[in-house]
PDB file of N, CA and C in Angstrom:
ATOM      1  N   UNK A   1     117.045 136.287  93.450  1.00  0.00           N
ATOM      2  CA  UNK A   1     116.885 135.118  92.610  1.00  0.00           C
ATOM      3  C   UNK A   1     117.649 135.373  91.314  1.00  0.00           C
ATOM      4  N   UNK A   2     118.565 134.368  90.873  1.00  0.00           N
ATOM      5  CA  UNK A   2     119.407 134.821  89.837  1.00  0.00           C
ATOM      6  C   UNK A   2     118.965 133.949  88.584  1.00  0.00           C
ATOM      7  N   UNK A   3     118.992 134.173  87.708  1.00  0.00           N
ATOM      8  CA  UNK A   3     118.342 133.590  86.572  1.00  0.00           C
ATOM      9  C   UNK A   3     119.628 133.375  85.398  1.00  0.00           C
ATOM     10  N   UNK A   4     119.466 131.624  85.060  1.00  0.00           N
ATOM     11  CA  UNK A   4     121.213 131.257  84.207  1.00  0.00           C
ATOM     12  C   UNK A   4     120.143 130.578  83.053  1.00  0.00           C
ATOM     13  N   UNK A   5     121.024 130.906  82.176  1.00  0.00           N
ATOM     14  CA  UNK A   5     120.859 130.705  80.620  1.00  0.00           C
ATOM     15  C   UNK A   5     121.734 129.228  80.448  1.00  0.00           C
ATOM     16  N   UNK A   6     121.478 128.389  79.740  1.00  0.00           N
ATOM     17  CA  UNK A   6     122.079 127.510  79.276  1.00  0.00           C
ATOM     18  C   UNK A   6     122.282 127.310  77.734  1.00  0.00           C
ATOM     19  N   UNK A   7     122.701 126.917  76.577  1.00  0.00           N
ATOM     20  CA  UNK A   7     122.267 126.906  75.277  1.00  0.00           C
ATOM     21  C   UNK A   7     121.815 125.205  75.634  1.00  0.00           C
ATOM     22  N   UNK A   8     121.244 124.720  74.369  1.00  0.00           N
ATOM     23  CA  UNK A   8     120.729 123.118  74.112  1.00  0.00           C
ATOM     24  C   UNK A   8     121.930 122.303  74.817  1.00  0.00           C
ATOM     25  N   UNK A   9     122.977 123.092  73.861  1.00  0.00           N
ATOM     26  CA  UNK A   9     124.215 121.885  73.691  1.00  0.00           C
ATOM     27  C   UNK A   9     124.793 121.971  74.974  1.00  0.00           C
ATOM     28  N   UNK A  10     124.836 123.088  75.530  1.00  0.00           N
ATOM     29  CA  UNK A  10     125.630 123.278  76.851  1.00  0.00           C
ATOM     30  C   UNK A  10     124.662 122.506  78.072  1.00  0.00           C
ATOM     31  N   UNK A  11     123.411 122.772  77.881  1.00  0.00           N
ATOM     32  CA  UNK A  11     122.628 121.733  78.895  1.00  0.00           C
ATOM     33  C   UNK A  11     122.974 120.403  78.455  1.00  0.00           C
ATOM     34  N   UNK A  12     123.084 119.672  77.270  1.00  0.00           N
ATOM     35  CA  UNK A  12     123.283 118.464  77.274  1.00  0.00           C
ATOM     36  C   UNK A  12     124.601 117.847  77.811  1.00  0.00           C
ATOM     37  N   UNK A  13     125.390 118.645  77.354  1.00  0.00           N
ATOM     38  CA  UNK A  13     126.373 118.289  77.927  1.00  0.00           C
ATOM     39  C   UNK A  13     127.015 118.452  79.740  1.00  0.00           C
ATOM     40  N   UNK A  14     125.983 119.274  79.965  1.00  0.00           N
ATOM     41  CA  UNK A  14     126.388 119.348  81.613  1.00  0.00           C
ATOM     42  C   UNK A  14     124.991 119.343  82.639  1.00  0.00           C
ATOM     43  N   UNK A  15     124.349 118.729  82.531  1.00  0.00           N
ATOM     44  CA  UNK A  15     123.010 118.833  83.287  1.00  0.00           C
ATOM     45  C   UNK A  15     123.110 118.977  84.623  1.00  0.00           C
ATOM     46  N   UNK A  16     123.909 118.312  85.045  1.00  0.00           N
ATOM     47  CA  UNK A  16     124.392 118.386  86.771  1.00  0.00           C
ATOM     48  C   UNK A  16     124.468 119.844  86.807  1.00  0.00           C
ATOM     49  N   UNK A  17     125.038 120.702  85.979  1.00  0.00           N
ATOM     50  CA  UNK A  17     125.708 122.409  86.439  1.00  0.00           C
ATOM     51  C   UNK A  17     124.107 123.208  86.180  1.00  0.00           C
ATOM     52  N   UNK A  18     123.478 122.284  85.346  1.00  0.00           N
ATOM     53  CA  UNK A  18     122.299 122.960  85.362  1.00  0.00           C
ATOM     54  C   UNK A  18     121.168 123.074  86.559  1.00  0.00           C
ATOM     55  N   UNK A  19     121.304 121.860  86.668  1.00  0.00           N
ATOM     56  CA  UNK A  19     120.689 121.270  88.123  1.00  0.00           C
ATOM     57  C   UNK A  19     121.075 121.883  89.586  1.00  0.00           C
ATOM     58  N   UNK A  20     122.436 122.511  89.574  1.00  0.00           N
ATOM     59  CA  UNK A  20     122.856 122.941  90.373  1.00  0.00           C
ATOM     60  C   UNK A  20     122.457 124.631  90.191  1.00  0.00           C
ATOM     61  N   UNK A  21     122.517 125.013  89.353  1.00  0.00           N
ATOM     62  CA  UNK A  21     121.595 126.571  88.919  1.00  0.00           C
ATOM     63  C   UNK A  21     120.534 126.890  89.278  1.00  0.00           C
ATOM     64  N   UNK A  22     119.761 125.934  89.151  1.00  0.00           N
ATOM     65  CA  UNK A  22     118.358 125.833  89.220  1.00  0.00           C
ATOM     66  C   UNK A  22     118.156 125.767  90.653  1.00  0.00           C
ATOM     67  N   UNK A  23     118.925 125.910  91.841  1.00  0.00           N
ATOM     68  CA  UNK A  23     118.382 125.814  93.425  1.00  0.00           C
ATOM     69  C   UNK A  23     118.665 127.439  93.565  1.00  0.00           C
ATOM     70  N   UNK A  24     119.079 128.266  92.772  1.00  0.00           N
ATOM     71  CA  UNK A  24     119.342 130.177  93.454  1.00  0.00           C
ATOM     72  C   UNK A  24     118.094 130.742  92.015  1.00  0.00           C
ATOM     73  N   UNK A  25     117.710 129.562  91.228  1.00  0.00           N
ATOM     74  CA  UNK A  25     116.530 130.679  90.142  1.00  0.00           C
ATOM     75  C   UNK A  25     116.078 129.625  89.215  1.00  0.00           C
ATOM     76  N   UNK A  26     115.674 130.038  88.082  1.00  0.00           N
ATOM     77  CA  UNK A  26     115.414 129.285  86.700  1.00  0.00           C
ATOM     78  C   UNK A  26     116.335 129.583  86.171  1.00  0.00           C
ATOM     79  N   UNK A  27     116.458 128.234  84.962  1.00  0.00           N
ATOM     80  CA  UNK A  27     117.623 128.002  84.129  1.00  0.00           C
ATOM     81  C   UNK A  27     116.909 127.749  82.714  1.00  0.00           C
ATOM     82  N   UNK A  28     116.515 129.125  82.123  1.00  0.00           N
ATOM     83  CA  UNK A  28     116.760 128.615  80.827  1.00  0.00           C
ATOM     84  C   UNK A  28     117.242 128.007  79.912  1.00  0.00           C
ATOM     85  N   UNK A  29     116.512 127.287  78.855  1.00  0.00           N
ATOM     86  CA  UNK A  29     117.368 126.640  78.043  1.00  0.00           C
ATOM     87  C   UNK A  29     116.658 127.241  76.734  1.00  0.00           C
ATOM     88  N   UNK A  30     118.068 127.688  76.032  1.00  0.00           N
ATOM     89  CA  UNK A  30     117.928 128.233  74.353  1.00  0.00           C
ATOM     90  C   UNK A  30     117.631 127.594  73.847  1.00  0.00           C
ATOM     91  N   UNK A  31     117.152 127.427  72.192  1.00  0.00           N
ATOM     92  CA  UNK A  31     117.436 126.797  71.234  1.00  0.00           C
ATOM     93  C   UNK A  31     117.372 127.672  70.287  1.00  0.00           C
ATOM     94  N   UNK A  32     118.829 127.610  69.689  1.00  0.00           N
ATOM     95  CA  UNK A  32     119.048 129.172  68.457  1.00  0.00           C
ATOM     96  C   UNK A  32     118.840 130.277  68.596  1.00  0.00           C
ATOM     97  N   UNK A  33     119.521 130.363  69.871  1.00  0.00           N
ATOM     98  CA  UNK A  33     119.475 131.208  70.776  1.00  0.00           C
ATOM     99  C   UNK A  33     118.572 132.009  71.617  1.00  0.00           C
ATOM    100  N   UNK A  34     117.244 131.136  71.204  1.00  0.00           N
ATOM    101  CA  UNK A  34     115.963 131.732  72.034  1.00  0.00           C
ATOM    102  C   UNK A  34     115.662 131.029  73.451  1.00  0.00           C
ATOM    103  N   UNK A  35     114.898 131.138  73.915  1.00  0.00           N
ATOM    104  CA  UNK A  35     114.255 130.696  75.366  1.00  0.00           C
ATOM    105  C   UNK A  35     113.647 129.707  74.721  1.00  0.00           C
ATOM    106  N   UNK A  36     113.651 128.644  75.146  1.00  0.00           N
ATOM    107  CA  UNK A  36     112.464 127.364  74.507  1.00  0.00           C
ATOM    108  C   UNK A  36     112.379 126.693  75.724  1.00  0.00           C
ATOM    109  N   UNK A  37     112.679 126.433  76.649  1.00  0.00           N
ATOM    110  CA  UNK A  37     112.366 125.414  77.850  1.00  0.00           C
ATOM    111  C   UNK A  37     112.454 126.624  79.151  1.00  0.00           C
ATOM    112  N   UNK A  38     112.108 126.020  80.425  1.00  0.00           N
ATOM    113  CA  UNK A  38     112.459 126.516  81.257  1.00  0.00           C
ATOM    114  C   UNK A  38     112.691 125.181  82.582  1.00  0.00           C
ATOM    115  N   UNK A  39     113.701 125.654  83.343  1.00  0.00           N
ATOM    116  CA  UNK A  39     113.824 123.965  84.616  1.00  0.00           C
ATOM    117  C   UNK A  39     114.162 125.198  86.175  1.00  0.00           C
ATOM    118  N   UNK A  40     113.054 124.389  86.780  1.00  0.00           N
ATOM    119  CA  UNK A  40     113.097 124.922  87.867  1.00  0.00           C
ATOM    120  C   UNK A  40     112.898 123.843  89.028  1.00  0.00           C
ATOM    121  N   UNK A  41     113.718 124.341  90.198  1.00  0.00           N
ATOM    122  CA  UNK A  41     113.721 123.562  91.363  1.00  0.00           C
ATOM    123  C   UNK A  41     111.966 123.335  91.586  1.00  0.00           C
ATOM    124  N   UNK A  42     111.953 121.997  92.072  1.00  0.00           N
ATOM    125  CA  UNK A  42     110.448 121.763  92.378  1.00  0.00           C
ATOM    126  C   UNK A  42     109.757 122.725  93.481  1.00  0.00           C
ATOM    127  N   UNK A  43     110.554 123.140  94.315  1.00  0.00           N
ATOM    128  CA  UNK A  43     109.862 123.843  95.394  1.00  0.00           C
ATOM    129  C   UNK A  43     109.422 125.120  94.337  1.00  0.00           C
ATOM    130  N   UNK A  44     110.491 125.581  93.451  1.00  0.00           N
ATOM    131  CA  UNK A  44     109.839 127.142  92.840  1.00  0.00           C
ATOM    132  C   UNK A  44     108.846 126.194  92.028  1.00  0.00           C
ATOM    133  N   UNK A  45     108.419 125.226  91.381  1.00  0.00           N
ATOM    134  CA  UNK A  45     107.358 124.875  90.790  1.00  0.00           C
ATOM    135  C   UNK A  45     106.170 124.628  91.383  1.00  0.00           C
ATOM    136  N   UNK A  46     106.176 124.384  92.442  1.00  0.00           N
ATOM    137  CA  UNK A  46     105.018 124.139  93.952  1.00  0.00           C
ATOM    138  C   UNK A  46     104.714 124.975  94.339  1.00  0.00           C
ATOM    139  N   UNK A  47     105.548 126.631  94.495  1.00  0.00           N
ATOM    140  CA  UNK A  47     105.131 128.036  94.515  1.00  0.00           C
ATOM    141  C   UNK A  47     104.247 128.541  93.795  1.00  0.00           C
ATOM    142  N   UNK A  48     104.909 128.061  92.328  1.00  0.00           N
ATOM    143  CA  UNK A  48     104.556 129.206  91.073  1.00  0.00           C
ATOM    144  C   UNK A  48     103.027 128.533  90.994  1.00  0.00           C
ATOM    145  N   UNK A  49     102.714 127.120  90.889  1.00  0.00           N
ATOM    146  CA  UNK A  49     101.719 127.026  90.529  1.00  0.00           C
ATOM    147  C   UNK A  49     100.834 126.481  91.569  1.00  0.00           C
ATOM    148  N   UNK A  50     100.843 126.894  93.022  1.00  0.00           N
ATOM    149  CA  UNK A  50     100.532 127.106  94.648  1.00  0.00           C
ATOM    150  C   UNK A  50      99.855 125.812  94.889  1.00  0.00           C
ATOM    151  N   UNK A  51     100.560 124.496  94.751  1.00  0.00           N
ATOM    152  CA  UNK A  51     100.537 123.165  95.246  1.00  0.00           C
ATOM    153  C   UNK A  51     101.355 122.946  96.117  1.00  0.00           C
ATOM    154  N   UNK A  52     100.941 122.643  97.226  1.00  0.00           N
ATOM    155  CA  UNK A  52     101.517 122.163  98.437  1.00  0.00           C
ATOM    156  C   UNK A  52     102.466 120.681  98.439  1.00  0.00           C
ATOM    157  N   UNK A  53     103.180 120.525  99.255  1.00  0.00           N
ATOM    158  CA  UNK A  53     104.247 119.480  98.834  1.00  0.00           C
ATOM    159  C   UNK A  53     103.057 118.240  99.754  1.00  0.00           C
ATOM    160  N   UNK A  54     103.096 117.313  98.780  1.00  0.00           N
ATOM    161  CA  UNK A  54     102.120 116.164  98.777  1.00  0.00           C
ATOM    162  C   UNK A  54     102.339 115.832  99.992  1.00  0.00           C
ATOM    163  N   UNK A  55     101.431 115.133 101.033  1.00  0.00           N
ATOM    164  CA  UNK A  55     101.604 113.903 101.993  1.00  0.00           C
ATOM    165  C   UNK A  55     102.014 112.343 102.011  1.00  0.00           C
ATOM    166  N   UNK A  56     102.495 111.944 102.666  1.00  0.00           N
ATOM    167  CA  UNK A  56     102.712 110.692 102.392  1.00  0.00           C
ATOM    168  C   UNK A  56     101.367 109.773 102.044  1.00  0.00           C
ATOM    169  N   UNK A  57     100.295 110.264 102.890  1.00  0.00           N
ATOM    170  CA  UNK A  57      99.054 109.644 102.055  1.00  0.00           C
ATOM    171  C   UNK A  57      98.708 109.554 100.276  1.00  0.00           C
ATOM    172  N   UNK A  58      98.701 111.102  99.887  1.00  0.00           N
ATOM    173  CA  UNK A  58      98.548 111.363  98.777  1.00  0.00           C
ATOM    174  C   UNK A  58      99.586 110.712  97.960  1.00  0.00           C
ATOM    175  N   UNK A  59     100.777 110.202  98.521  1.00  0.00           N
ATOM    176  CA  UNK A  59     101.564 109.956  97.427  1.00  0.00           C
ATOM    177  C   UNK A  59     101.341 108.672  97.783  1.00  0.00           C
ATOM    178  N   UNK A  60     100.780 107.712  98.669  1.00  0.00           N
ATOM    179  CA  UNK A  60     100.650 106.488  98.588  1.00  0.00           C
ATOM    180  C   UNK A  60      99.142 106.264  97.776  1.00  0.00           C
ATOM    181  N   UNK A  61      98.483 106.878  97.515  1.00  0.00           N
ATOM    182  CA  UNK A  61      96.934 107.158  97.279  1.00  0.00           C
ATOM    183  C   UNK A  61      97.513 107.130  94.998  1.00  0.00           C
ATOM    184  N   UNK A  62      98.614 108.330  95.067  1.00  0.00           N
ATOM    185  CA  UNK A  62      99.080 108.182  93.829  1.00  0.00           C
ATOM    186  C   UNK A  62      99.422 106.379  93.365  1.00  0.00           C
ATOM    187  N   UNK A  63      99.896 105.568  93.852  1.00  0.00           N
ATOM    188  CA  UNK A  63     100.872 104.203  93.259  1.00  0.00           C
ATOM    189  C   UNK A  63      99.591 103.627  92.494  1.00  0.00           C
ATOM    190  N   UNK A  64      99.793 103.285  91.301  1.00  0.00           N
ATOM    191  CA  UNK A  64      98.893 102.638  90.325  1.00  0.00           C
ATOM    192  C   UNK A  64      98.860 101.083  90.847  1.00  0.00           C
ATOM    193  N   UNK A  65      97.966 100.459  91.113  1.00  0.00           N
ATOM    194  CA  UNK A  65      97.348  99.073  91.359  1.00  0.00           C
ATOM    195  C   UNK A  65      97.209  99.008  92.776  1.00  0.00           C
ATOM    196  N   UNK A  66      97.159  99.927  93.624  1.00  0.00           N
ATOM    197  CA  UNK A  66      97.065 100.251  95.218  1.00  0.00           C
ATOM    198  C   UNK A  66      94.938  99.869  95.943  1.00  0.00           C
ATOM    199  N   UNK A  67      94.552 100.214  94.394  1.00  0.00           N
ATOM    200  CA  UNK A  67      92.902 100.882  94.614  1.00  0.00           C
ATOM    201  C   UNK A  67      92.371  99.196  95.201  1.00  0.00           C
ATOM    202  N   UNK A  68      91.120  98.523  95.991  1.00  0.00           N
ATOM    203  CA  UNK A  68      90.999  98.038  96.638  1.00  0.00           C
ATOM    204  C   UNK A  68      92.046  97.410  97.783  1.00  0.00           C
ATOM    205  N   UNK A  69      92.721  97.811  98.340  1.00  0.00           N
ATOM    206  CA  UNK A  69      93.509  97.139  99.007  1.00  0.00           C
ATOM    207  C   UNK A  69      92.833  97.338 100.664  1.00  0.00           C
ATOM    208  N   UNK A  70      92.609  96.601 101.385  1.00  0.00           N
ATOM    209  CA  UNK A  70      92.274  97.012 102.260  1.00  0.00           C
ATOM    210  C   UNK A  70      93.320  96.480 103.462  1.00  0.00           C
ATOM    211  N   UNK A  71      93.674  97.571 104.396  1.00  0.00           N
ATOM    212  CA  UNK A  71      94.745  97.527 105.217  1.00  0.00           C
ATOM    213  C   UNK A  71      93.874  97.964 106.837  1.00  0.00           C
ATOM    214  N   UNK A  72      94.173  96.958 107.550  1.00  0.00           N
ATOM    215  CA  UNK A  72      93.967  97.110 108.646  1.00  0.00           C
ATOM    216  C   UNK A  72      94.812  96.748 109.497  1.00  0.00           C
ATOM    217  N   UNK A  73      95.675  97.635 110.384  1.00  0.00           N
ATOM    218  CA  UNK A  73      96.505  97.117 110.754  1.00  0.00           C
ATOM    219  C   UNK A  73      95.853  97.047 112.510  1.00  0.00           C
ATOM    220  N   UNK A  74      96.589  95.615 113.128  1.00  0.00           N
ATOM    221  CA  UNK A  74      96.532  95.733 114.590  1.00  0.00           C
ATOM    222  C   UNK A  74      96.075  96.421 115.704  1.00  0.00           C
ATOM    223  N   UNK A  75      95.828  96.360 116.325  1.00  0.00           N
ATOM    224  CA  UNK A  75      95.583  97.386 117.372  1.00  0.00           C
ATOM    225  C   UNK A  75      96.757  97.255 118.614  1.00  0.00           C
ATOM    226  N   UNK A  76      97.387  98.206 119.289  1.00  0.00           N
ATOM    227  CA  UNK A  76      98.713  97.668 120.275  1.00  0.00           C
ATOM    228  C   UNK A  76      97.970  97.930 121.218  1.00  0.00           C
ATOM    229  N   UNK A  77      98.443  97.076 122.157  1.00  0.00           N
ATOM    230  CA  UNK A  77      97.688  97.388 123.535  1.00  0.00           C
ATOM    231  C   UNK A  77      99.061  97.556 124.279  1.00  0.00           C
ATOM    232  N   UNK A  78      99.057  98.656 124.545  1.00  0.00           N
ATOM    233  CA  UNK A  78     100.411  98.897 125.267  1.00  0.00           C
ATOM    234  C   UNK A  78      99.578  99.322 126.961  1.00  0.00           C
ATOM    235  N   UNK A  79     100.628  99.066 128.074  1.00  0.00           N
ATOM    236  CA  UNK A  79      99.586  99.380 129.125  1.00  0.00           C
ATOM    237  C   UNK A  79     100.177 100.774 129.381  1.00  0.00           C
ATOM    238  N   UNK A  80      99.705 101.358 130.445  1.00  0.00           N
ATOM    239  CA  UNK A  80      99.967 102.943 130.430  1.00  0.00           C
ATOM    240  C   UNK A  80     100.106 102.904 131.978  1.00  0.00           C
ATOM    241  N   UNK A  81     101.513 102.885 132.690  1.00  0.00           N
ATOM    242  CA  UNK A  81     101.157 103.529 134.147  1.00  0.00           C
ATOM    243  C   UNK A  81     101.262 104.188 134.511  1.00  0.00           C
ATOM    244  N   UNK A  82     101.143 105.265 135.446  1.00  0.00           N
ATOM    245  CA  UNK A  82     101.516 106.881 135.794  1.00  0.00           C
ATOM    246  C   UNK A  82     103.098 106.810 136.302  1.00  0.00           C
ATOM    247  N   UNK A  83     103.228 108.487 135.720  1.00  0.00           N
ATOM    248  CA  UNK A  83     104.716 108.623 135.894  1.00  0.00           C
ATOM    249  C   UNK A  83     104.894 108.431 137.382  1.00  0.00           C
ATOM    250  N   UNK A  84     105.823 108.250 137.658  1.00  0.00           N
ATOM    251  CA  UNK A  84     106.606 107.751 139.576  1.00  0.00           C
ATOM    252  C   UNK A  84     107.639 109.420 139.325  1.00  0.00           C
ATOM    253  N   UNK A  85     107.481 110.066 140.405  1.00  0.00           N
ATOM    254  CA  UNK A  85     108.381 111.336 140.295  1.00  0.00           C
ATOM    255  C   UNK A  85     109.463 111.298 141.883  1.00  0.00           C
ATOM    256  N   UNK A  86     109.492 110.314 142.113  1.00  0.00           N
ATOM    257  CA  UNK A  86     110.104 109.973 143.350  1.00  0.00           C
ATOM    258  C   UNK A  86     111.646 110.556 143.041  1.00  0.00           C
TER     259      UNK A  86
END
C-alpha cells in the first residue's frame, strides 16, 4: 500500500490525480506543510471502520420521504412443466 502526499494547492488543482492515488493507498493532504486531511478509496474506508458495503435494501431504506410507502407488488403465476430430456 503506497501512501501520496498532496499539498492544498496541488490537490486543488488536480483532484482527478488525487483520486487516482487514492485506489494503491491514502492521499494525504498538507496544509503548511502538515497532514490536515486524509482521502481514501471507499472500500479502504468500509475496512478501516468494518462496515460492510450496503444492500440495495439499505440504500433504498436510506432515500428521505420513502417511510410509509407501501409496495406490494403482483404475484406471477408462471406455470412450471417438467423438463422433456428426449
Amino acid at each position: 500500500m503506497a501512501i501520496h502526499t498532496f499539498s492544498s494547492r496541488d490537490f486543488t488543482r488536480d483532484v482527478s490525480a488525487a483520486k487516482r492515488a487514492a485506489v494503491d493507498g491514502p492521499v494525504f493532504i498538507t496544509d503548511r506543510g502538515r497532514p490536515a486531511f486524509a482521502l481514501l478509496s471507499i472500500e479502504d474506508y468500509r475496512r478501516m471502520t468494518g462496515q460492510q458495503t450496503p444492500s440495495l435494501l439499505a440504500l433504498m431504506d436510506g432515500i428521505p420521504g420513502g417511510e410509509g410507502i407501501d409496495f406490494e407488488p403482483p404475484k406471477l403465476h408462471i406455470p412450471i412443466q417438467p423438463a422433456s430430456l428426449d
